[in-house]
C-alpha atoms as a PDB file:
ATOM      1  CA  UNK A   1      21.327 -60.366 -48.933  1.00  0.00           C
ATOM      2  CA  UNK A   2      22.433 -60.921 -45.495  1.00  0.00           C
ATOM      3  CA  UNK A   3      25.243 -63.338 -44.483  1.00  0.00           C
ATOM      4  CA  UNK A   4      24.164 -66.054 -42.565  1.00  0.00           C
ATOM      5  CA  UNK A   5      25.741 -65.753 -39.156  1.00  0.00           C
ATOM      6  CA  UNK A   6      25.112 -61.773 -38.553  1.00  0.00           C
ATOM      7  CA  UNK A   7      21.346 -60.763 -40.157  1.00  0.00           C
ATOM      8  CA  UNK A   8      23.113 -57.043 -39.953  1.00  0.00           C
ATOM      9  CA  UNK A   9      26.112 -57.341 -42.537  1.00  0.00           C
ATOM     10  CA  UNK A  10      24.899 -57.093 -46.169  1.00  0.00           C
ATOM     11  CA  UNK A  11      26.496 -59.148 -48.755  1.00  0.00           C
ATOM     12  CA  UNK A  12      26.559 -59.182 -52.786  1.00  0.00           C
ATOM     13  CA  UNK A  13      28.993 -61.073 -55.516  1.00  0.00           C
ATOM     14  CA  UNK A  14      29.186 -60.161 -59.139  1.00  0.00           C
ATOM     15  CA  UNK A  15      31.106 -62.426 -61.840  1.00  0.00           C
ATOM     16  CA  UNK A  16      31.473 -60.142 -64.504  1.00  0.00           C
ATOM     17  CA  UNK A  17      33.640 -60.787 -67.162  1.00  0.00           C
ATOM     18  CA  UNK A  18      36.000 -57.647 -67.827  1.00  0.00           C
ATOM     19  CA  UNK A  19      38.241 -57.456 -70.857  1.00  0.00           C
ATOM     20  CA  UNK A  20      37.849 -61.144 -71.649  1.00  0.00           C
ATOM     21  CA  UNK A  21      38.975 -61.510 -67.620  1.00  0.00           C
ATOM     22  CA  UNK A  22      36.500 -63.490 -65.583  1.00  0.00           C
ATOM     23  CA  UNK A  23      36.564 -61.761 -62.353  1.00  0.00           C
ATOM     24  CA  UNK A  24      34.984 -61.919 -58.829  1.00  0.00           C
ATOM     25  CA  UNK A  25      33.469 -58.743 -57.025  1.00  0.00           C
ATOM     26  CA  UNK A  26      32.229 -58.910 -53.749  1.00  0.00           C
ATOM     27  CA  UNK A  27      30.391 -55.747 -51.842  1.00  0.00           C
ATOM     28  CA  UNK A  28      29.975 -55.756 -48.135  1.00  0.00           C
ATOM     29  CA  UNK A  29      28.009 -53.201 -45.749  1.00  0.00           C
ATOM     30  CA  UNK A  30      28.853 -52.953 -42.584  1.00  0.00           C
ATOM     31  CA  UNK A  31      28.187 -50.756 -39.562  1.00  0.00           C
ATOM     32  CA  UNK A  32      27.549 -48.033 -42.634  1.00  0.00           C
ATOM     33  CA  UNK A  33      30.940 -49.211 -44.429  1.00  0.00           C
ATOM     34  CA  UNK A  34      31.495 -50.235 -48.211  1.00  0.00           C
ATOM     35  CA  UNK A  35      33.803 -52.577 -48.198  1.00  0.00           C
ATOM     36  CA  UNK A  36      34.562 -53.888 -51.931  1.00  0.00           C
ATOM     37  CA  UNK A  37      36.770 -57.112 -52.829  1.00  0.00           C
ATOM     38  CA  UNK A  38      38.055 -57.882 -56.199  1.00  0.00           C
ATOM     39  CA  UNK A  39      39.525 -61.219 -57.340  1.00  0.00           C
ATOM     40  CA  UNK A  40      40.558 -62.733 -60.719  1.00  0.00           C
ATOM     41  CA  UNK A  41      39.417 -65.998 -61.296  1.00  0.00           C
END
């Protein structure tokens, strides 16, 4: 989905658990860039 200020920047979040780890993914287009953001929650 898009984020709400900019229609063109594409925006997804994923809370998988890995490992037993609860963990936050986030995966951002822009301008034709993957951008990819991991946290551990």
């Amino acid at each position: 989905m898009t984020i709400y200020h900019d229609h063109t920047v594409w925006q997804d979040v994923y809370r998988p658990t890995i490992k037993g780890i609860s963990c936050y993914i986030k995966v951002t287009v822009l301008d034709d860039v993957l951008i990819v953001s991991f946290k551990e929650k």
